[in-house]
Protein backbone atom coordinates (compact mmCIF):
# COMPACT_ATOMS: atom_id res chain seq x y z
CA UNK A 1 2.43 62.43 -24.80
CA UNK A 2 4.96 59.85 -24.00
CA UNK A 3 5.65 59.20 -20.55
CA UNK A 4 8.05 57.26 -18.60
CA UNK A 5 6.32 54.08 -19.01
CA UNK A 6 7.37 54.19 -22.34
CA UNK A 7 10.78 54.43 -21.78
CA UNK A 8 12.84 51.19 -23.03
CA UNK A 9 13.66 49.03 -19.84
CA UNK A 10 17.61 49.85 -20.58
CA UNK A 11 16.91 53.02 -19.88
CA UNK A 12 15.22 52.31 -16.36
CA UNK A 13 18.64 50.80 -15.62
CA UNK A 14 20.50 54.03 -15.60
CA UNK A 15 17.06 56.00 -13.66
CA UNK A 16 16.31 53.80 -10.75
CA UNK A 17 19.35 54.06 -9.20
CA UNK A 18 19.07 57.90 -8.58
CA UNK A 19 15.68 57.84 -7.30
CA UNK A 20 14.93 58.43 -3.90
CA UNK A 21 12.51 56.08 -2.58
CA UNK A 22 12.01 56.80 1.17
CA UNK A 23 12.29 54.21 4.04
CA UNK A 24 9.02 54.41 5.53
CA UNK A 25 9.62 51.94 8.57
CA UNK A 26 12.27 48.80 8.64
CA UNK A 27 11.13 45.00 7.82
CA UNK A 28 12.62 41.67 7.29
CA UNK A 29 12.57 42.53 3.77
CA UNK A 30 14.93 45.56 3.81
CA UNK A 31 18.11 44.34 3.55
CA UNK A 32 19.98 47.09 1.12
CA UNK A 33 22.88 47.37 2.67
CA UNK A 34 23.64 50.77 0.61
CA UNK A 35 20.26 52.40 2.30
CA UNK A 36 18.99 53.36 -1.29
CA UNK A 37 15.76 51.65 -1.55
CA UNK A 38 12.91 50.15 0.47
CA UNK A 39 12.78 46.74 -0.83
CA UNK A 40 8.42 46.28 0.03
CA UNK A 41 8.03 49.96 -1.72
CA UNK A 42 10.40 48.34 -4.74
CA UNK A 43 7.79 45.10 -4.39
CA UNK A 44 4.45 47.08 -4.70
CA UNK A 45 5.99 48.84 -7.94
CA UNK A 46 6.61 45.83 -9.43
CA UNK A 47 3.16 45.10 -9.61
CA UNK A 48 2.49 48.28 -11.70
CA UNK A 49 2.68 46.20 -14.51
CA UNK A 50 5.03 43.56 -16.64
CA UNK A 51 7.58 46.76 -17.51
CA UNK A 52 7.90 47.69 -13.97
CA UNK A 53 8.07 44.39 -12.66
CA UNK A 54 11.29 43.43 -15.65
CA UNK A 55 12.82 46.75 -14.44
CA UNK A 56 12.77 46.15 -10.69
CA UNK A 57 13.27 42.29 -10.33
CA UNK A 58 17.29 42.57 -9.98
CA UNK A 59 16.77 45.23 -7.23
CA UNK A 60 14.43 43.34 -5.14
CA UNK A 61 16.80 40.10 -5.61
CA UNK A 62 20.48 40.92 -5.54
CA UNK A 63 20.39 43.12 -2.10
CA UNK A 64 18.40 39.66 0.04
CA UNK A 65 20.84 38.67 2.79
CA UNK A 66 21.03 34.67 3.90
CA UNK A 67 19.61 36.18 7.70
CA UNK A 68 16.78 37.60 5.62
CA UNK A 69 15.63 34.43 3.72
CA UNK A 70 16.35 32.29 6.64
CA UNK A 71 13.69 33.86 8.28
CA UNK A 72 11.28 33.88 6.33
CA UNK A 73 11.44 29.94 4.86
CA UNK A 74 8.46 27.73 6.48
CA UNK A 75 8.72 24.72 4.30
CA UNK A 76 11.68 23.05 3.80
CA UNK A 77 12.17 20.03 1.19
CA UNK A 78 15.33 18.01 1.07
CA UNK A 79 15.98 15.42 -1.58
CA UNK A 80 18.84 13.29 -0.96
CA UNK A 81 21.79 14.38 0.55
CA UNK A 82 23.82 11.30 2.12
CA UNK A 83 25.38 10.28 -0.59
CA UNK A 84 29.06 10.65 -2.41
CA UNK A 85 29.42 13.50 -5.10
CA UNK A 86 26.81 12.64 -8.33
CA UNK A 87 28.37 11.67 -11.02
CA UNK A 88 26.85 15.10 -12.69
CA UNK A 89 29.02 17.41 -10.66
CA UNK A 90 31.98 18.07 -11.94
CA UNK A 91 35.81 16.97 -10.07
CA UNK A 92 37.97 19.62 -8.65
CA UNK A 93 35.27 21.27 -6.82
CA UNK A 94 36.51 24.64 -4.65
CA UNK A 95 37.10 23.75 -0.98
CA UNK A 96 35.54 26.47 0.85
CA UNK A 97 37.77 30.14 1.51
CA UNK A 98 38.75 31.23 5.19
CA UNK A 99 35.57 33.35 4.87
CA UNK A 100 33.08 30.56 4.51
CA UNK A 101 34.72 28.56 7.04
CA UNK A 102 34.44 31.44 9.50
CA UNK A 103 30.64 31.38 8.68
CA UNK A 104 30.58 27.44 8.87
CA UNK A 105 32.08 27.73 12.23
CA UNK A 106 29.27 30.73 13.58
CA UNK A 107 26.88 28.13 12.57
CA UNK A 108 28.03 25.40 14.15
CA UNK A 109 27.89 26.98 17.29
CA UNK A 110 24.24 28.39 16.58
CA UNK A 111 23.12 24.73 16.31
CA UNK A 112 24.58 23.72 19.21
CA UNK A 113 27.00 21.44 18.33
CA UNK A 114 30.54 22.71 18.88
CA UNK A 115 31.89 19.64 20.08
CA UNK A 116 31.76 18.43 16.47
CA UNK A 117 33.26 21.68 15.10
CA UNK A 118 37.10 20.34 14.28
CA UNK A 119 35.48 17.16 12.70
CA UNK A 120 32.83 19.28 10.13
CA UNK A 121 35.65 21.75 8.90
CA UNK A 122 37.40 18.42 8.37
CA UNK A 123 35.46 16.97 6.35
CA UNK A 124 34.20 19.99 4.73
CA UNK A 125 37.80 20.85 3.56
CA UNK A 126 38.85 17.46 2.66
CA UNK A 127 40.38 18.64 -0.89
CA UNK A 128 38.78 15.46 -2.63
CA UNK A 129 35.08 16.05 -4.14
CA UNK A 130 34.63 12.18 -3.65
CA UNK A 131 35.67 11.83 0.06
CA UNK A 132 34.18 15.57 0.88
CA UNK A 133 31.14 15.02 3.12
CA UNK A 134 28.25 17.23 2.66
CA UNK A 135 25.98 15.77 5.04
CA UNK A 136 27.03 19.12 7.75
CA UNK A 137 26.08 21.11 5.64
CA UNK A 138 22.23 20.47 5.41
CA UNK A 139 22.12 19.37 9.45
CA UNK A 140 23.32 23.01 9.90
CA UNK A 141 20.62 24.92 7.33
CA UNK A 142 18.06 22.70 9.07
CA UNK A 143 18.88 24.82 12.52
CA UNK A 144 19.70 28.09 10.60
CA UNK A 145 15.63 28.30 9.72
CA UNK A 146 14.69 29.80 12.70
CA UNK A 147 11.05 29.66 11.14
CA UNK A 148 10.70 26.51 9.34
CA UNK A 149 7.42 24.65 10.38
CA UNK A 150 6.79 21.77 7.67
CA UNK A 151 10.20 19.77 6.87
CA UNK A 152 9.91 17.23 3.47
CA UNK A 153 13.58 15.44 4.60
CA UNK A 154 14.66 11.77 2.36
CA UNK A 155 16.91 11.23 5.60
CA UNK A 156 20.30 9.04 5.24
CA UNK A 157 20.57 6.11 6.28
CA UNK A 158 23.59 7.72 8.66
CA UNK A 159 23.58 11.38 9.89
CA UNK A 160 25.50 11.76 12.60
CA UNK A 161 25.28 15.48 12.60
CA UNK A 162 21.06 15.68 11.82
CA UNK A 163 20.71 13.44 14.94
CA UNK A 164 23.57 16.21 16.82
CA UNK A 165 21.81 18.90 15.88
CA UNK A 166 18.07 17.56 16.71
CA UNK A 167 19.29 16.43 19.75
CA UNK A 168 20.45 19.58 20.75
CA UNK A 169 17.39 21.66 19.80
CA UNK A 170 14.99 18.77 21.76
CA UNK A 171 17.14 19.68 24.29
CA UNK A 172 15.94 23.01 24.93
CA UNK A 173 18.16 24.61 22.20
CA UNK A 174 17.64 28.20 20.26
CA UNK A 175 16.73 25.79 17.22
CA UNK A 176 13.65 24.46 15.59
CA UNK A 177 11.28 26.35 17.93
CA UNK A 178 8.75 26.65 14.97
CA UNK A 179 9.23 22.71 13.48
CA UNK A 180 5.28 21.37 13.53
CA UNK A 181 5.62 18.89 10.73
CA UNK A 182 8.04 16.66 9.49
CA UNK A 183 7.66 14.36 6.74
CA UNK A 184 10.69 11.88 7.01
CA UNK A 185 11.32 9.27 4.39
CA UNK A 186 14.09 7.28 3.33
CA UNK A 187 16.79 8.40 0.91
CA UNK A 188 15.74 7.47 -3.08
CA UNK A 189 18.64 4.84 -4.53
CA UNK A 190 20.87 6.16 -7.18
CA UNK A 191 22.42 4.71 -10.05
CA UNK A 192 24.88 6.12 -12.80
CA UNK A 193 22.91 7.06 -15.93
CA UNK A 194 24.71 3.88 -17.39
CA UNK A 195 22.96 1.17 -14.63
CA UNK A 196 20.13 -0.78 -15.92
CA UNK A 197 17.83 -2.38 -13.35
CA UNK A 198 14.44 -4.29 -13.31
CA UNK A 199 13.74 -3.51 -9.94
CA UNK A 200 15.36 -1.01 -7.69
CA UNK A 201 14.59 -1.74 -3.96
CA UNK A 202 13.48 0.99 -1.77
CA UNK A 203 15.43 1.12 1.59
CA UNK A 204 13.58 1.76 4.83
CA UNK A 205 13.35 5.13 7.11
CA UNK A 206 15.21 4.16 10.32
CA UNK A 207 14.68 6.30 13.59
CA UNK A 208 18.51 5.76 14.52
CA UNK A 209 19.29 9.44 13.04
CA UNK A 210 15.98 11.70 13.89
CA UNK A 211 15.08 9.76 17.36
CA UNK A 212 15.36 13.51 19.04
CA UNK A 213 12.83 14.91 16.19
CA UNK A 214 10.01 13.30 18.05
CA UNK A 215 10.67 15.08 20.96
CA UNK A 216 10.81 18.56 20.16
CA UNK A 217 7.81 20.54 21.88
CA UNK A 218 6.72 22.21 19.08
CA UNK A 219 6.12 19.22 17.00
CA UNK A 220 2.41 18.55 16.41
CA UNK A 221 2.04 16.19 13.78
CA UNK A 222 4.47 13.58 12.33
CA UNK A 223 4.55 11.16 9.18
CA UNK A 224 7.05 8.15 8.82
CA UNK A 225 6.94 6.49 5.34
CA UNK A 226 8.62 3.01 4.98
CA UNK A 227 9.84 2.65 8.33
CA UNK A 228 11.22 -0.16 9.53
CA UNK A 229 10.34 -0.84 13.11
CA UNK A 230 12.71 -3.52 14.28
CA UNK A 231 14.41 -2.65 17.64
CA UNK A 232 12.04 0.34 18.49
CA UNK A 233 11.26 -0.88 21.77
CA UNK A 234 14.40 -1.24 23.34
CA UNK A 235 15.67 1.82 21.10
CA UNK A 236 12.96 3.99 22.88
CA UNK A 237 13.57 2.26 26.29
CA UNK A 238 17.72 3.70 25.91
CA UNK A 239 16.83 7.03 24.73
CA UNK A 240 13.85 8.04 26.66
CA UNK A 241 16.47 9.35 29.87
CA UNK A 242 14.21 7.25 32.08
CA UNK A 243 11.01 8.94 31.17
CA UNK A 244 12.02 12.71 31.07
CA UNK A 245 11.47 12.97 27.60
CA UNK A 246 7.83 13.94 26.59
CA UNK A 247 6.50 13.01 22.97
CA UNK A 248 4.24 15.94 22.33
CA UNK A 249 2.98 14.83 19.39
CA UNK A 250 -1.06 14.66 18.65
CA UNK A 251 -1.10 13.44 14.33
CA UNK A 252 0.48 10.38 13.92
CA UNK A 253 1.53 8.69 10.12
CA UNK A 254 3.29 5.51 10.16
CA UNK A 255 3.27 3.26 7.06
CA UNK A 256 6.04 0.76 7.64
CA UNK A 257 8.61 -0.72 4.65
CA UNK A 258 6.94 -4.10 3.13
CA UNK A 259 10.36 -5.92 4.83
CA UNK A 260 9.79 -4.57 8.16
CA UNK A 261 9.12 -7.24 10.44
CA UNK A 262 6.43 -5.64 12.63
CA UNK A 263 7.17 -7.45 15.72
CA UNK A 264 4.38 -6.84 18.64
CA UNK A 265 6.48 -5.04 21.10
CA UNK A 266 8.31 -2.71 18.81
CA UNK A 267 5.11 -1.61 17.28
CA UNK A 268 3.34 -1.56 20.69
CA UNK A 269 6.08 0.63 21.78
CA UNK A 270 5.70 3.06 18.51
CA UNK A 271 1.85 3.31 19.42
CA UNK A 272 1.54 4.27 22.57
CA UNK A 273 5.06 6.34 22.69
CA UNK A 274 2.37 9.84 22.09
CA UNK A 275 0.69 10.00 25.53
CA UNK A 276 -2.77 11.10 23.91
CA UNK A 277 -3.48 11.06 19.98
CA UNK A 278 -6.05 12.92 18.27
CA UNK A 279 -4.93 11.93 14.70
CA UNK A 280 -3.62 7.97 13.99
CA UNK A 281 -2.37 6.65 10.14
CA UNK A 282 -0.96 3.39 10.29
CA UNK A 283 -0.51 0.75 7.66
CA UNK A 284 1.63 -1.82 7.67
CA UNK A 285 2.38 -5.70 6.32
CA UNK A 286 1.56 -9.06 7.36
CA UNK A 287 3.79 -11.72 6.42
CA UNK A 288 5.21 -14.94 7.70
CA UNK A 289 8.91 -14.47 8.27
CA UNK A 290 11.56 -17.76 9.46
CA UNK A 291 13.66 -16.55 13.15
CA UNK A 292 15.11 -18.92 15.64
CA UNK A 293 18.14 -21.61 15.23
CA UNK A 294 15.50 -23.77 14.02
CA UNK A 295 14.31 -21.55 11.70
CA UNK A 296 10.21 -21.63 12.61
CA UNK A 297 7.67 -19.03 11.14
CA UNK A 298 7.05 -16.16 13.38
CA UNK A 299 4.50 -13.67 12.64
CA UNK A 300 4.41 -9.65 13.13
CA UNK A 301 1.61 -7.82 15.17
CA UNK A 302 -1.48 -9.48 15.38
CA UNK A 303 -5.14 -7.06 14.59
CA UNK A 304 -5.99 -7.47 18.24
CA UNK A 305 -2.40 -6.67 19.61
CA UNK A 306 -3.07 -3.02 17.81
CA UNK A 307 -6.24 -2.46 19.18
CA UNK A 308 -4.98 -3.16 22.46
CA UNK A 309 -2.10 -0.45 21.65
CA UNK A 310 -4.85 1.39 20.80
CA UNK A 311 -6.66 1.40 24.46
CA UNK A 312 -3.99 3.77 25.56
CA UNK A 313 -5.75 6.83 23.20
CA UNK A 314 -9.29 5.90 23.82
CA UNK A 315 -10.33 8.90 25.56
CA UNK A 316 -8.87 11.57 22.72
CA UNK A 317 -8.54 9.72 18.88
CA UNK A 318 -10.94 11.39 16.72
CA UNK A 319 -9.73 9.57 13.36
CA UNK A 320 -8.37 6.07 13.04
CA UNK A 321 -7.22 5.06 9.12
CA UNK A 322 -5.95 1.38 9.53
CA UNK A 323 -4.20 -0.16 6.59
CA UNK A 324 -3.54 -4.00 7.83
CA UNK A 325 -1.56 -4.90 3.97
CA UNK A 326 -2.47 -8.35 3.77
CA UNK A 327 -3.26 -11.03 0.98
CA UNK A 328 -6.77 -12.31 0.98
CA UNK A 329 -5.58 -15.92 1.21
CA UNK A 330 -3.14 -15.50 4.35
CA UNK A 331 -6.50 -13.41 6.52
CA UNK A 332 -6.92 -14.91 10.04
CA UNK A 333 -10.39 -14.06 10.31
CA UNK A 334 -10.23 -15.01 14.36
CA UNK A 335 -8.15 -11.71 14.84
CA UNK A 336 -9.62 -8.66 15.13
CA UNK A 337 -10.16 -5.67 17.03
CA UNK A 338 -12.67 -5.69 20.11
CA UNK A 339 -15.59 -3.28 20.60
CA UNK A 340 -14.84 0.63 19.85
CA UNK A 341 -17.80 1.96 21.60
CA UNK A 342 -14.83 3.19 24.61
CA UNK A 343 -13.38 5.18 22.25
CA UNK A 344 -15.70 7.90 23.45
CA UNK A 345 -14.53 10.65 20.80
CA UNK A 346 -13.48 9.01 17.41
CA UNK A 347 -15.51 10.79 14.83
CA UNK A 348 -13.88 9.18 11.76
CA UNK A 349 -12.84 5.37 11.13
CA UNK A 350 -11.46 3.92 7.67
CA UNK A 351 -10.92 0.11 8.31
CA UNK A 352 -11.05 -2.95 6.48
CA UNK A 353 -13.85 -4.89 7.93
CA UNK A 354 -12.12 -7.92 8.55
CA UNK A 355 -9.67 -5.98 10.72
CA UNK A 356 -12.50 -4.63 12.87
CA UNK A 357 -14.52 -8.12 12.77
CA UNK A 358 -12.84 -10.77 11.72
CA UNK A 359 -15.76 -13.18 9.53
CA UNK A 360 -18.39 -12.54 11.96
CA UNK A 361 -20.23 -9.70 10.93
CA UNK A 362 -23.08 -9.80 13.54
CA UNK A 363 -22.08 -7.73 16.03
CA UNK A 364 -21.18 -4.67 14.36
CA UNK A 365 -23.11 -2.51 15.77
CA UNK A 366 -22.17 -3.44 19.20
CA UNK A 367 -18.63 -2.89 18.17
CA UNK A 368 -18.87 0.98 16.18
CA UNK A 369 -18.70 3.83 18.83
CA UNK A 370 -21.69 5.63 18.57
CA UNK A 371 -19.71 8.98 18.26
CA UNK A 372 -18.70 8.15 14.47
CA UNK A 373 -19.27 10.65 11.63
CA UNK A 374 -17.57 9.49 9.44
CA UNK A 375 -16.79 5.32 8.75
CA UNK A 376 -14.65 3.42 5.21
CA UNK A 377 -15.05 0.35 4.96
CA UNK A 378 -12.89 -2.05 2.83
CA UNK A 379 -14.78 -4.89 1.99
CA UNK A 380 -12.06 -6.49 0.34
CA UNK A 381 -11.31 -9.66 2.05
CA UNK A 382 -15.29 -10.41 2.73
CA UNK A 383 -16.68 -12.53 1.44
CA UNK A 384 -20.01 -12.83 -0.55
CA UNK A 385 -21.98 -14.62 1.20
CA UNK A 386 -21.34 -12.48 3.98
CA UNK A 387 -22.09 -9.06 2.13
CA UNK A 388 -26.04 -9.07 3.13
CA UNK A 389 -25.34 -9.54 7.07
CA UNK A 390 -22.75 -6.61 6.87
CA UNK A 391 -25.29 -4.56 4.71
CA UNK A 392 -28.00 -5.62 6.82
CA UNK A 393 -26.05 -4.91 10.26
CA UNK A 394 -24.80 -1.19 8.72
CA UNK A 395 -28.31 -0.62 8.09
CA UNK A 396 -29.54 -1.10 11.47
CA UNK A 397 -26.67 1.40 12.92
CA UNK A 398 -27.56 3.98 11.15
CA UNK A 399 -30.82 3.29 11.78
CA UNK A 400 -30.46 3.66 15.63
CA UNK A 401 -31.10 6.94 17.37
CA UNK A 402 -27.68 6.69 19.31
CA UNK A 403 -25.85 6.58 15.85
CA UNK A 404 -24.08 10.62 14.23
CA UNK A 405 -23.21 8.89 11.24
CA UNK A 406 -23.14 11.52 8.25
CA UNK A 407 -20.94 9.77 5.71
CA UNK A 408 -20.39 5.61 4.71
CA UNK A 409 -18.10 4.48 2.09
CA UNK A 410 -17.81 1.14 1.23
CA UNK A 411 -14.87 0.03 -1.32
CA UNK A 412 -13.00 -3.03 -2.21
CA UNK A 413 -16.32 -4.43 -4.08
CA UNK A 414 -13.54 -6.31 -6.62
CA UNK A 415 -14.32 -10.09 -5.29
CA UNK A 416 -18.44 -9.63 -5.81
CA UNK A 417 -20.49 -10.33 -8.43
CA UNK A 418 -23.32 -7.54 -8.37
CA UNK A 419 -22.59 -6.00 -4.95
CA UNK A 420 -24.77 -2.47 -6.29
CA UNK A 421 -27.81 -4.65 -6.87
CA UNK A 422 -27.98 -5.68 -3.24
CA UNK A 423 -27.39 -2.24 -2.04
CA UNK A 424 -29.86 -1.19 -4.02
CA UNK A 425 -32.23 -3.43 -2.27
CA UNK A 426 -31.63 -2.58 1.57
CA UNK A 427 -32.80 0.74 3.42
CA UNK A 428 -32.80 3.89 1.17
CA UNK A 429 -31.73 5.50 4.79
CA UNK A 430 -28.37 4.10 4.38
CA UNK A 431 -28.46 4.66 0.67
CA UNK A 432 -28.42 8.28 1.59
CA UNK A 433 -25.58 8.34 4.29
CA UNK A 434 -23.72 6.38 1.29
């Protein structure tokens, strides 16, 4: 006998809205403003099967309120946003009705910003689509997730309003209570469909807008792509409030822009601006850049000057990834890092060997902490000759009753003739931790 799963979905149309589906208790979900249905019941029939779920979908979806979607987003991505109107969109866009300036108003004083009010509705109203600035607009959704925890942001180069409204929630504001992870990168170029270019350069992620971002308490881990570091130390020095402001951050990601000059007391500054680390990524590029009247070669950070930086987190990193971007020619194999062995908790270490020992592979394990678990090696930049006194020294750490090594990699094998065959040769002990 046919029942009503066999009705045509048409028919379910003129049905569902005289059934009575009790409210068994209230949730962020219910949001009918009409009473008639309790959205989670209407999401559990759904699942019944592909009929049900055709039937219900425009019930579960057209009753959703922004309060009740705000509060329940925990990732947040944001593609660009900085710049003019595409050149998709098309002119004579709507300014926005007494109503949604009303609501553009409320938020602007939920995020703390009021005294920027007159200027947003300004701009928001401006009845050009070119000169219309929609930059407000995505500084206030950022504070109107009162749940968001991992942010995916290509930040402007200027934001005036992102750095208002970060400022005000590092400031003990309502806002971004739940923010844990932001991934920040520069905004992406963009050209009419019409441009033709061979190479499109990538600008760099400046801290100028989302300084306060690295101060808000609930922030755990952060990751800065093609960042340029110039000026960071005497940026930080202004708008630390003479040391009030605590960086609370334990997962650090830095990779810096390939122009970024790198100098050794903005990065110093960047390093040790988290009190304690657990968690350290940073890569960045050595090159030989012209400064001064008389125009003489200055060069960025040095290997050492990082592992001094370093000395600061000694007592809490647990993994260390260094990425020195270098060419093989241009290696000063006189600078590198100093013995680890104070770095009493680092479990896991990916270096490039050079960086930790410069050409003189004897001493390495005087130099490893004994704590490791985990150590990458690049063996890039080494050279042949040397390959059988790093093999042989590697051998004789794990070897060593102090060593917890678990896991070796060794990569960058590209400059060697038959690297395997010597490996092959040396202590099937470190053949297995391999």
């Amino acid at each position: 006998m046919p029942g009503f799963l066999d009705l045509p979905v048409e028919l379910w149309d003129q049905i569902l809205p005289h059934a009575d589906l009790p409210r068994t208790r209230a949730s962020k979900f219910d949001s009918d403003p009409y009473e008639r249905f309790d959205l989670r019941q209407l999401s559990y029939l759904s699942r019944v099967n592909r009929k049900w779920y055709q039937a219900l979908l425009p019930y579960l979806y057209i009753t959703w309120s922004y309060n009740d979607l705000a509060g329940i987003v925990e990732t947040l991505n944001l593609g660009n946003w900085g710049y003019s109107r595409p050149y998709y969109m098309p002119d004579g866009l709507p300014t926005p009705t007494e109503y949604e300036l009303g609501l553009i108003s409320k938020a602007i004083r939920h995020a703390g910003i009021e005294h920027l009010e007159h200027e947003i509705i300004a701009k928001l109203s401006s009845p050009s689509a070119d000169t219309r600035d929609h930059r407000p607009l995505m500084a206030l959704l950022l504070a109107g997730l009162p749940n968001v925890s991992t942010l995916h942001a290509h930040v402007p180069e200027s934001d005036p309003y992102l750095q208002a409204v970060l400022l005000a929630a590092s400031n003990n504001h309502s806002t971004l209570k739940s923010l844990k992870e932001p991934y920040l990168l520069a905004e992406v170029p963009i050209f009419e469909n019409r441009s033709r270019v061979a190479y499109v350069y990538q600008p760099a992620l400046r801290l100028s807008n989302v300084w306060p971002a690295l101060y808000l308490s609930s922030l755990r881990s952060v990751y800065l792509h093609d960042l340029d570091t110039e000026g960071l130390a005497s940026f930080f020095e202004m708008q630390n409030d003479n040391g009030t402001r605590i960086y609370h951050v334990q997962h650090f990601y830095v990779a810096t822009h390939d122009d970024s000059k790198c100098l050794p007391e903005d990065v110093h500054a960047l390093l040790t601006l988290p009190k304690a680390l657990v968690t350290l990524s940073f890569s960045w590029l050595n090159y030989k850049f012209k400064s001064g009247p008389r125009r003489r070669f200055t060069r960025k950070i040095s290997n050492h000057q990082i592992w001094s930086a370093l000395q600061q987190h000694a007592d809490s990193l647990e993994t260390l990834d260094l990425v020195h971007r270098i060419n093989k020619s241009h290696h000063f194999t006189k600078d590198h890092f100093d013995s680890l062995i104070s770095f009493v908790r680092l479990k896991t270490l990916s270096i490039q060997a050079q960086v930790l020992l410069g050409d003189d592979f004897s001493y390495l394990t005087t130099c490893l902490a004994p704590s490791l678990h985990s150590l990458a090696l690049d063996l890039d930049a080494v050279r042949e000759e040397d390959l059988s006194t790093l093999l042989s020294q590697l051998e004789e750490y794990v070897g060593s009753d102090a060593s917890s090594l678990k896991t070796l990699r060794l990569h960058g094998f590209r400059y060697f003739s038959d690297p395997y065959q010597r490996i092959t040769d040396i202590d099937p002990k470190l053949l297995t931790t391999c």
